[in-house]
PDB file of N, CA and C in Angstrom:
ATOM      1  N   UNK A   1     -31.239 -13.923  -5.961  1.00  0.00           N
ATOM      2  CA  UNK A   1     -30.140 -13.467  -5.114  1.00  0.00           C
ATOM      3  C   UNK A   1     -28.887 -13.276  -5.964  1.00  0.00           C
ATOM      4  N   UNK A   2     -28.471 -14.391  -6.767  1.00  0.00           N
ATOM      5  CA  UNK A   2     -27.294 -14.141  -7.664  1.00  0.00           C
ATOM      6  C   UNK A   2     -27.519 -12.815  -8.282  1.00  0.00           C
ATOM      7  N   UNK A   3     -29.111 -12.318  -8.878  1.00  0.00           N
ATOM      8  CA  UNK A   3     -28.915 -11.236  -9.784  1.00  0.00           C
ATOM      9  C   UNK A   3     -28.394 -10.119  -8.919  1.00  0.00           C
ATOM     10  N   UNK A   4     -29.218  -9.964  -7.842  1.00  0.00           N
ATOM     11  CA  UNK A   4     -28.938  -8.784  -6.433  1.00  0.00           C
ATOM     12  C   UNK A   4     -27.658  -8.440  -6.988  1.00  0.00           C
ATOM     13  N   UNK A   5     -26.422  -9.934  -6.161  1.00  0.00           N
ATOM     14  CA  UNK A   5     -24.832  -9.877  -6.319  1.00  0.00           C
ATOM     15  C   UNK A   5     -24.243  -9.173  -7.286  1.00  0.00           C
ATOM     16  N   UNK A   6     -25.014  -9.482  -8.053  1.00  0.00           N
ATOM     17  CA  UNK A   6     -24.161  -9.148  -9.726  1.00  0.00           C
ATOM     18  C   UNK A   6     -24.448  -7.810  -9.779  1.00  0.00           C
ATOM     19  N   UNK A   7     -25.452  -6.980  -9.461  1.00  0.00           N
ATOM     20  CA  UNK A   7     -25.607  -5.559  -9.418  1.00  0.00           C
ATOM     21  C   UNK A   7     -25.113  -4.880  -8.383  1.00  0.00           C
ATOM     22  N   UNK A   8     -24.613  -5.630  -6.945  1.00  0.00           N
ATOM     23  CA  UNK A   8     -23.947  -5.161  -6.699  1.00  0.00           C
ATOM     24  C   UNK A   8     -22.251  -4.808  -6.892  1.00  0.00           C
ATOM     25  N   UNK A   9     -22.376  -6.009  -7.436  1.00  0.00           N
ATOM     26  CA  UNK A   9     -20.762  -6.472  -7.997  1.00  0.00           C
ATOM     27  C   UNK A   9     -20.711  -5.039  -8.828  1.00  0.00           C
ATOM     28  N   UNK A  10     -21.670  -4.891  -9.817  1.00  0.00           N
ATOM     29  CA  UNK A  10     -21.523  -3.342 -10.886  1.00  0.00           C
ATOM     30  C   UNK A  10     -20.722  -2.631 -10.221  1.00  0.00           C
ATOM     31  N   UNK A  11     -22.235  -2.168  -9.286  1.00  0.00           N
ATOM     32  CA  UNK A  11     -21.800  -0.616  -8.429  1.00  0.00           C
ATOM     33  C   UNK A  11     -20.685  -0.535  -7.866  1.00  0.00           C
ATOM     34  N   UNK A  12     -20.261  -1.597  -7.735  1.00  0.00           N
ATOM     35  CA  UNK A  12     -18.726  -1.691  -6.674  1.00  0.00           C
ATOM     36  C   UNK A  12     -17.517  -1.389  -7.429  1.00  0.00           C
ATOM     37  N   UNK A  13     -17.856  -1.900  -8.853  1.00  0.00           N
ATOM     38  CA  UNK A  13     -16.904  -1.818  -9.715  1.00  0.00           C
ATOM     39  C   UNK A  13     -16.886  -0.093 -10.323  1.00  0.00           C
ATOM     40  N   UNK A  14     -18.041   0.685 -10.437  1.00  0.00           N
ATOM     41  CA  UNK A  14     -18.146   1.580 -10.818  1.00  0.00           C
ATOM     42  C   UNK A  14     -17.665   2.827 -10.064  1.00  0.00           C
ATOM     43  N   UNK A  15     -18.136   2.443  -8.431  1.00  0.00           N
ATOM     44  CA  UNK A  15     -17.201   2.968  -7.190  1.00  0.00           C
ATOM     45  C   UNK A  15     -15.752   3.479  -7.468  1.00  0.00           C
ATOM     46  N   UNK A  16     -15.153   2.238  -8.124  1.00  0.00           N
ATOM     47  CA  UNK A  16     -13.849   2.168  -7.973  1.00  0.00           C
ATOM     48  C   UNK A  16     -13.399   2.518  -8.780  1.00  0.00           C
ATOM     49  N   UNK A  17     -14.040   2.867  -9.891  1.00  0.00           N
ATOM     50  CA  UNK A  17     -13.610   3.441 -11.176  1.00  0.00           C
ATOM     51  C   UNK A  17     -13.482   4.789 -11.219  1.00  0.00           C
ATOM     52  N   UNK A  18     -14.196   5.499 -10.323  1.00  0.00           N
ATOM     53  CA  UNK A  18     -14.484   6.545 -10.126  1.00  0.00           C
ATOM     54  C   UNK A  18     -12.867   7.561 -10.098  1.00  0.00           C
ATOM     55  N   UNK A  19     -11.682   6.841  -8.861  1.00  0.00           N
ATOM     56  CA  UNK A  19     -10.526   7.659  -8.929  1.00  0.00           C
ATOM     57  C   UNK A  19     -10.091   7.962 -10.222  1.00  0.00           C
ATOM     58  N   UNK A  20     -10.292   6.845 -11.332  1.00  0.00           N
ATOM     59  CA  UNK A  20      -9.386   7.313 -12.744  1.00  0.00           C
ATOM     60  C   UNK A  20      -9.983   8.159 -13.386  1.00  0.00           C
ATOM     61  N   UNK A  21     -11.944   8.477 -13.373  1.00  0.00           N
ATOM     62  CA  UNK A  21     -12.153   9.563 -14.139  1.00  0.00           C
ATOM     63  C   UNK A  21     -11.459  10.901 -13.530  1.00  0.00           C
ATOM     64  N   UNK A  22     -11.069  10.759 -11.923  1.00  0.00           N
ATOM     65  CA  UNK A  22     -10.791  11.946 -11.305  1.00  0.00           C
ATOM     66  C   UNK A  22      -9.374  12.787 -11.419  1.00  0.00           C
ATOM     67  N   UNK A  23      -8.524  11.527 -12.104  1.00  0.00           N
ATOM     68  CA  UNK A  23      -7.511  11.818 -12.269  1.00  0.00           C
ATOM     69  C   UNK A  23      -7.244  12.358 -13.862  1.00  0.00           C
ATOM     70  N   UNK A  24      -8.167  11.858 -14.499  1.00  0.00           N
ATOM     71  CA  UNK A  24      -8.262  12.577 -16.053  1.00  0.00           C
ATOM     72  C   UNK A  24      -8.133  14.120 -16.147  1.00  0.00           C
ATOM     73  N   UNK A  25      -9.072  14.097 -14.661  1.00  0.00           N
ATOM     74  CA  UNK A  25      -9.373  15.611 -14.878  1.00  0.00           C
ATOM     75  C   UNK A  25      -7.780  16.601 -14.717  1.00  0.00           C
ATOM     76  N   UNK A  26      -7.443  15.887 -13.657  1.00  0.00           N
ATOM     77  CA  UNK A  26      -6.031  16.596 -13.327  1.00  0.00           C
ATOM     78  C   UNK A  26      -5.500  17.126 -14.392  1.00  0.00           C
ATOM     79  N   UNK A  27      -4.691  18.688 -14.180  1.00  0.00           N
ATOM     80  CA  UNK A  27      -3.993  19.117 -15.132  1.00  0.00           C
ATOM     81  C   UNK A  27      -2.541  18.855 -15.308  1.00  0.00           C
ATOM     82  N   UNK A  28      -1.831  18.745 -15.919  1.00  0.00           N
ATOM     83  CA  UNK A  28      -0.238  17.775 -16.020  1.00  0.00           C
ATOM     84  C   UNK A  28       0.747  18.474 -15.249  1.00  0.00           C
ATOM     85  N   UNK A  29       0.450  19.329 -14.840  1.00  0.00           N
ATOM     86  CA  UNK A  29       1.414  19.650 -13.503  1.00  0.00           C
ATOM     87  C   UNK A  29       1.641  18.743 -11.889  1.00  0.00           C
ATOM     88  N   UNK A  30      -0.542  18.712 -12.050  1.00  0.00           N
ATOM     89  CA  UNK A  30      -0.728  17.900 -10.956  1.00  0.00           C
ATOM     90  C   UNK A  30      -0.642  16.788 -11.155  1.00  0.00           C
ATOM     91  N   UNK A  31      -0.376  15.926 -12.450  1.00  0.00           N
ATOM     92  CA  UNK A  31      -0.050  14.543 -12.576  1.00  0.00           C
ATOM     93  C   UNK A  31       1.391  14.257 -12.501  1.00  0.00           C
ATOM     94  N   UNK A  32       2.565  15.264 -13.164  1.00  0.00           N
ATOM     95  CA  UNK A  32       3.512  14.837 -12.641  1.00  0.00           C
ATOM     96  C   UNK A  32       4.018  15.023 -11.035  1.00  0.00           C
ATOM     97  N   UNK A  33       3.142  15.844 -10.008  1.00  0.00           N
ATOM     98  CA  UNK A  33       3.310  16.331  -8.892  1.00  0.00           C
ATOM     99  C   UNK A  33       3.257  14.911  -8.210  1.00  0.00           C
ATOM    100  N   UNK A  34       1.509  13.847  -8.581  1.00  0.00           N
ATOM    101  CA  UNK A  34       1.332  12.732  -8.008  1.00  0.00           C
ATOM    102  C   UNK A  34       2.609  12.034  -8.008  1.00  0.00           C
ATOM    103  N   UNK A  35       2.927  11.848  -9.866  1.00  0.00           N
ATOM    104  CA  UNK A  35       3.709  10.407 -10.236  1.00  0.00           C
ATOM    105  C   UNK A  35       5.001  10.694  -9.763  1.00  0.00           C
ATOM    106  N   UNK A  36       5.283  12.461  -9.328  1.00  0.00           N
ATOM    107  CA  UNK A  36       6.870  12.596  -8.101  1.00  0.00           C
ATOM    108  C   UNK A  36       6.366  12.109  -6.882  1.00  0.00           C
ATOM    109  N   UNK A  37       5.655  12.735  -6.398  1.00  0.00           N
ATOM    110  CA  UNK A  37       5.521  11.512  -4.959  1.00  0.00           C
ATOM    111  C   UNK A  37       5.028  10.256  -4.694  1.00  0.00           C
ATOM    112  N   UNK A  38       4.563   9.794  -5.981  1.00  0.00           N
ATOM    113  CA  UNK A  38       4.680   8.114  -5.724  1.00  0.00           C
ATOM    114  C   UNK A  38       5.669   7.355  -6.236  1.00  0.00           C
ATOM    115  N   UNK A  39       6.669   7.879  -7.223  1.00  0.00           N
ATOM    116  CA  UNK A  39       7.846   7.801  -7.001  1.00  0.00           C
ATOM    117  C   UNK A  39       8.782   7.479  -5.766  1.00  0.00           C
ATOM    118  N   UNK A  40       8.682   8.826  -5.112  1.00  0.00           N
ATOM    119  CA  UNK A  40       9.353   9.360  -3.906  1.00  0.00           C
ATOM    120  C   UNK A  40       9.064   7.690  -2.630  1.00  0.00           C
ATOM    121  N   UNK A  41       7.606   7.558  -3.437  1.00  0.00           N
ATOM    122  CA  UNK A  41       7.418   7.115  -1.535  1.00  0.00           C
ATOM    123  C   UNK A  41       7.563   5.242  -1.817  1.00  0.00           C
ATOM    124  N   UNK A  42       7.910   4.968  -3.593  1.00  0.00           N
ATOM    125  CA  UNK A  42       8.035   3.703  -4.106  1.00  0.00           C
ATOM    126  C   UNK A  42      10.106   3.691  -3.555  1.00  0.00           C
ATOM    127  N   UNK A  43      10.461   4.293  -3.439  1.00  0.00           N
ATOM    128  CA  UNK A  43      11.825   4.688  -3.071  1.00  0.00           C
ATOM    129  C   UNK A  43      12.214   4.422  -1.731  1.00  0.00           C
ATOM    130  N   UNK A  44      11.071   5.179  -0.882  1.00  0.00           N
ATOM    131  CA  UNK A  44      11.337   5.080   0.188  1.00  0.00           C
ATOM    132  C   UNK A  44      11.247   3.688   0.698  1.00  0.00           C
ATOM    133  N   UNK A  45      10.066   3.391   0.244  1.00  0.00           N
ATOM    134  CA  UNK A  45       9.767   1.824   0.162  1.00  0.00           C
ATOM    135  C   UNK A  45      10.501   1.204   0.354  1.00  0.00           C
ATOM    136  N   UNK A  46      11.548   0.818  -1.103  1.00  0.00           N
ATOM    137  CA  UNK A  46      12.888   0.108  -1.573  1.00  0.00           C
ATOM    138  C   UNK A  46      13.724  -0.082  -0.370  1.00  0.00           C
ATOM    139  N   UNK A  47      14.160   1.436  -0.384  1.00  0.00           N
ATOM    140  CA  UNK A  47      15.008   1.756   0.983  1.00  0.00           C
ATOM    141  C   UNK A  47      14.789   1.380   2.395  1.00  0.00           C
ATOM    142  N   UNK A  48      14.257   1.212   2.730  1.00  0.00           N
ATOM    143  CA  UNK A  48      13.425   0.545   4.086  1.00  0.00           C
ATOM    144  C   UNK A  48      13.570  -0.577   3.539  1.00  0.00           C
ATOM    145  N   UNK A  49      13.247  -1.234   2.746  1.00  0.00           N
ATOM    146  CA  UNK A  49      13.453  -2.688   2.833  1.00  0.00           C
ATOM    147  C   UNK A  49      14.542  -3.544   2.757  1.00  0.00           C
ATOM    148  N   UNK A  50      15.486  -2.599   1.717  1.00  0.00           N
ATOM    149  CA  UNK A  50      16.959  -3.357   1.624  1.00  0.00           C
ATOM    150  C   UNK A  50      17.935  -2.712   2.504  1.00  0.00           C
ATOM    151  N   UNK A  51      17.580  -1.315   3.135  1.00  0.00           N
ATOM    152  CA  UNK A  51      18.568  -1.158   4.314  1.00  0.00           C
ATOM    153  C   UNK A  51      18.469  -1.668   5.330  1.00  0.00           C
TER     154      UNK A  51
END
């Protein structure tokens, strides 16, 4: 049973790995497009919290 876990533990991990190969692919327009709106919405964040 532990081994089962542990292979699933992999796949789960490999799952999740999956967004960063996807973002490799992105071309640097669309990466600074992301890192402006997560910017934008780390801001908004801020703002909502200390206003």
């Amino acid at each position: 049973m532990s081994q089962g876990h542990h292979h699933h533990h992999h796949a789960h991990r490999a799952i999740a790995a999956a967004p960063t190969f996807s973002l490799l692919r992105l071309s640097v327009g669309q990466r600074l497009a992301g890192s402006a709106v997560v910017l934008a919405g780390l801001w908004l964040l801020v703002l909502a919290v200390t206003g």
